[in-house]
N, C-alpha and C. Protein backbone atom coordinates (compact mmCIF):
# COMPACT_ATOMS: atom_id res chain seq x y z
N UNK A 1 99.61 70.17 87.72
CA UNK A 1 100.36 70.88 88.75
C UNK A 1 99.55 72.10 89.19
N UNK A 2 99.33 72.49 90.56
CA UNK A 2 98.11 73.41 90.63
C UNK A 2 99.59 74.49 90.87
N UNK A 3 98.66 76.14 90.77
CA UNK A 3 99.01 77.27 90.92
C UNK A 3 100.17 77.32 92.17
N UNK A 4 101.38 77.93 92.12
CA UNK A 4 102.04 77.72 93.36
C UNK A 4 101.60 78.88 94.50
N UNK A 5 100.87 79.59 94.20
CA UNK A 5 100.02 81.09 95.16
C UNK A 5 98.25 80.24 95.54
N UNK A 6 98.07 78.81 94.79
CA UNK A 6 96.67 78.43 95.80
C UNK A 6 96.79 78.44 97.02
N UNK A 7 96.01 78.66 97.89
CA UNK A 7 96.31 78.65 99.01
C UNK A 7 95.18 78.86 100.07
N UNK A 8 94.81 77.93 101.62
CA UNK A 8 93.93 78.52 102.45
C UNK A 8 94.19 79.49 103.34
N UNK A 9 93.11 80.37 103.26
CA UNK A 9 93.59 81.89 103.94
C UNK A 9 92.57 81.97 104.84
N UNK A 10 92.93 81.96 106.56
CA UNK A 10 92.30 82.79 107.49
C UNK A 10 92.50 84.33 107.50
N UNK A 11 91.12 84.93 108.03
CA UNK A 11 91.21 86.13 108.31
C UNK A 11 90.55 86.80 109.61
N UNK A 12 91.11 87.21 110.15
CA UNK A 12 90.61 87.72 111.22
C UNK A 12 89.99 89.35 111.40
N UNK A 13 89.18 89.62 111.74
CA UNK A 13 88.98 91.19 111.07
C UNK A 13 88.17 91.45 112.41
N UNK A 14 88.43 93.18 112.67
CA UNK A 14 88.19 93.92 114.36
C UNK A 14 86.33 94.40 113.86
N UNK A 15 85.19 93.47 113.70
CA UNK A 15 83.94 93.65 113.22
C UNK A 15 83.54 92.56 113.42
N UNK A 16 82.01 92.62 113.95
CA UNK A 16 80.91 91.33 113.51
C UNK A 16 79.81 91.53 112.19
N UNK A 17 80.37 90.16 111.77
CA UNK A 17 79.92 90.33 110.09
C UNK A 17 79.08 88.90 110.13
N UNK A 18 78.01 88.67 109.45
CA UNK A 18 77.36 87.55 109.64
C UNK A 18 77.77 86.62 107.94
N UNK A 19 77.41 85.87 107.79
CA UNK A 19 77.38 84.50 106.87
C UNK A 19 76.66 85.45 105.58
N UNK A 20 75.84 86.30 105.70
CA UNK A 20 75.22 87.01 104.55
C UNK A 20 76.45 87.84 103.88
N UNK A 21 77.56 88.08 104.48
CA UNK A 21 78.21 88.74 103.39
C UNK A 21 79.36 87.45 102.94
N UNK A 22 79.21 86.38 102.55
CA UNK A 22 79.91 85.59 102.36
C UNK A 22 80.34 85.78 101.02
N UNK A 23 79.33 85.97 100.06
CA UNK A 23 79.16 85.60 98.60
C UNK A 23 80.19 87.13 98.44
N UNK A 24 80.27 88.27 99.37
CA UNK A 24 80.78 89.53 98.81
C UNK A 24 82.77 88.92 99.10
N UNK A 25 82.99 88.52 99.77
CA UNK A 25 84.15 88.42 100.11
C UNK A 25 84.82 86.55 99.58
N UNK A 26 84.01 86.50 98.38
CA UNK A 26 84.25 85.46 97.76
C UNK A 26 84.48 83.69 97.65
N UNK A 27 83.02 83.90 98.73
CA UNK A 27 82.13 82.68 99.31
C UNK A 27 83.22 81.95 100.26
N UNK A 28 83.96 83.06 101.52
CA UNK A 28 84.55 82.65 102.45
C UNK A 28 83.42 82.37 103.21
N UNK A 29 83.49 81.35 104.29
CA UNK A 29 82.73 81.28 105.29
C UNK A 29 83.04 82.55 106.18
N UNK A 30 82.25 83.45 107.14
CA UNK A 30 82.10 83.66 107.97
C UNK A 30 81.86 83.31 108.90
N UNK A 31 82.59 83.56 110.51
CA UNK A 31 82.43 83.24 111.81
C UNK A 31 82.44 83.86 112.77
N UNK A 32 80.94 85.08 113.07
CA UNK A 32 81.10 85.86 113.96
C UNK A 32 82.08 85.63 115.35
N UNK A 33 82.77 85.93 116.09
CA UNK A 33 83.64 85.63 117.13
C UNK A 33 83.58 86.81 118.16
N UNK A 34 82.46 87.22 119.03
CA UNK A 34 82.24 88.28 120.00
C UNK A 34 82.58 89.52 118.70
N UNK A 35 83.57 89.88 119.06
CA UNK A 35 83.47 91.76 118.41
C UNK A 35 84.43 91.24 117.23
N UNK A 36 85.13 90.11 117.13
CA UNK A 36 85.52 89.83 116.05
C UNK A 36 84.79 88.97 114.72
N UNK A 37 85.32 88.80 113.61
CA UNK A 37 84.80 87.63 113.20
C UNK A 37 85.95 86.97 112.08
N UNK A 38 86.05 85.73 111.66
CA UNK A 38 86.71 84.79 111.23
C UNK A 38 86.61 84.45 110.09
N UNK A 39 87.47 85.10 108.63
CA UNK A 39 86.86 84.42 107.70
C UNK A 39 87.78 83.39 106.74
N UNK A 40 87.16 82.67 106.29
CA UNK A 40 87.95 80.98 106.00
C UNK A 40 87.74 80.96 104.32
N UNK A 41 88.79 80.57 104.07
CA UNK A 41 88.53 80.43 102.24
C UNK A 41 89.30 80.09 101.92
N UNK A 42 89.57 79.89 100.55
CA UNK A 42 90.67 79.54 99.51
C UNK A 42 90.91 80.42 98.61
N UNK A 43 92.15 80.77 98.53
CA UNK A 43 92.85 82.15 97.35
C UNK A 43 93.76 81.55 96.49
N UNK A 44 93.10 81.37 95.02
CA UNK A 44 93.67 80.52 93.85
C UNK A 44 94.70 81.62 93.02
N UNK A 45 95.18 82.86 93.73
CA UNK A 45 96.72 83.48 93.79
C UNK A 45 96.52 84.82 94.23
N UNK A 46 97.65 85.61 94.14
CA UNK A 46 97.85 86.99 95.16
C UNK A 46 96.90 87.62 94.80
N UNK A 47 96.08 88.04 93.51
CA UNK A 47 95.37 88.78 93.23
C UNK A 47 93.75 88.79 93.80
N UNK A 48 93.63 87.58 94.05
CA UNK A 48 92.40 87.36 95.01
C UNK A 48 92.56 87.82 96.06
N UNK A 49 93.67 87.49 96.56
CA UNK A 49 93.90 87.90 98.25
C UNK A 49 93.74 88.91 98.49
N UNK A 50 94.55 90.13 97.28
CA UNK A 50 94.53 91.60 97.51
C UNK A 50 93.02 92.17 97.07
N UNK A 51 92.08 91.43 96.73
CA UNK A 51 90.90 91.73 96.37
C UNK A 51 89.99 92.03 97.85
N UNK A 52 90.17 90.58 98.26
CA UNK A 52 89.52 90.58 99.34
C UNK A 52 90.01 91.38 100.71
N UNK A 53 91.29 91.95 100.44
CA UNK A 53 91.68 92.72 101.42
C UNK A 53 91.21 93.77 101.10
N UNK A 54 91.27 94.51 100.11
CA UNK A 54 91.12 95.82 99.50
C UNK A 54 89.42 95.79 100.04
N UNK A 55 88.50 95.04 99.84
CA UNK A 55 87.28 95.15 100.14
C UNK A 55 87.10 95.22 101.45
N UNK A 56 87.78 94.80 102.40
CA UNK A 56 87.89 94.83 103.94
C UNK A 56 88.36 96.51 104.31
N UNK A 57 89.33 96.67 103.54
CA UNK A 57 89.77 98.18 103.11
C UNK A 57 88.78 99.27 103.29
N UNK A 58 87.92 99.00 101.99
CA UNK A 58 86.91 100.19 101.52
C UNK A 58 85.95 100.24 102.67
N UNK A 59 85.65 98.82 103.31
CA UNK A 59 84.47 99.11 104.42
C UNK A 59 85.16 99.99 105.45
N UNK A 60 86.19 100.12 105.72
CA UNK A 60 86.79 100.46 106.98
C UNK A 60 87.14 99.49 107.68
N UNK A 61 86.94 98.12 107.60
CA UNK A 61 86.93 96.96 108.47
C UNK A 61 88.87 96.72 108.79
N UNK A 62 88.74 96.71 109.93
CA UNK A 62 90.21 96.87 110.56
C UNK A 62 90.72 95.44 110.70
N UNK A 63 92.13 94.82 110.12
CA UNK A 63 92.28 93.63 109.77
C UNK A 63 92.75 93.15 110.83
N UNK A 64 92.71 91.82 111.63
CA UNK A 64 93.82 91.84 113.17
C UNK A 64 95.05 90.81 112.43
N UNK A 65 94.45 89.80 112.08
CA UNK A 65 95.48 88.81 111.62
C UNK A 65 94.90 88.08 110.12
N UNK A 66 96.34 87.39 109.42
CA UNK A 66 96.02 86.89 107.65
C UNK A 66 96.71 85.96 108.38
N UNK A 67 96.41 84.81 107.92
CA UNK A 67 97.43 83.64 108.14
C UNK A 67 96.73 82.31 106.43
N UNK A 68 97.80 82.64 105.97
CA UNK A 68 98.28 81.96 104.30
C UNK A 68 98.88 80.81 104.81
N UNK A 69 97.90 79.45 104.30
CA UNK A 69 98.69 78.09 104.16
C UNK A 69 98.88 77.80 102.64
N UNK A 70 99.63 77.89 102.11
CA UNK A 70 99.75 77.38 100.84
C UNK A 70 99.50 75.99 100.47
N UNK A 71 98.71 75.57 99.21
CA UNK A 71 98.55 74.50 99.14
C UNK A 71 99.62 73.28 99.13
N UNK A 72 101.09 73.67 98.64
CA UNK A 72 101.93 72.75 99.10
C UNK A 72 102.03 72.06 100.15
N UNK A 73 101.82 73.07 100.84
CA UNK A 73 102.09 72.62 102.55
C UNK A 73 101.09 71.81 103.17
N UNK A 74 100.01 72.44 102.68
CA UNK A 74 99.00 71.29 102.87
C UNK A 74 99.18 69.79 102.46
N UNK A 75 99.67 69.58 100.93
CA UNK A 75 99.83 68.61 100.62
C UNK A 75 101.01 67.35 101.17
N UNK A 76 101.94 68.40 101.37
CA UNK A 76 103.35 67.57 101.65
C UNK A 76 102.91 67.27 103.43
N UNK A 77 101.55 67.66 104.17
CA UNK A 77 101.52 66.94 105.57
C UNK A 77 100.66 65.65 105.30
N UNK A 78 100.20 65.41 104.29
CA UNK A 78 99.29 64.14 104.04
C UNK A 78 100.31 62.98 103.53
């Protein structure tokens, strides 16, 4: 039975950040997007999430949108 907080997490953040800081924000992909950029991952529970926010935090990096699919949900559309 996996974790009920796994989950894929977009992030949207008001900065262009390239693919080199991937490994810092816990080998999300990055996707520069003009003045924004896009980052894509998986958060295996809340404490990751608030990690990687908190690090978006410390840079100053201004968040626009989080959008959390939980892995249930994923599962129960297949």
């Amino acid at each position: 039975m996996s974790d009920p907080f796994e989950a894929n997490c977009e992030i949207v953040i008001a900065a262009t950040i390239g693919e080199e800081w991937s490994e810092w924000f816990d080998d999300f992909e990055i996707t520069p997007r003009g003045t924004t950029s896009l980052l894509v991952g998986r958060i295996v529970d809340q404490a990751a999430l608030h990690g990687i926010l908190g690090r978006l935090r410390d840079l100053g990096i201004p968040i626009l949108d989080v959008h959390i699919t939980p892995e249930s949900a994923i599962g129960s559309n297949r």
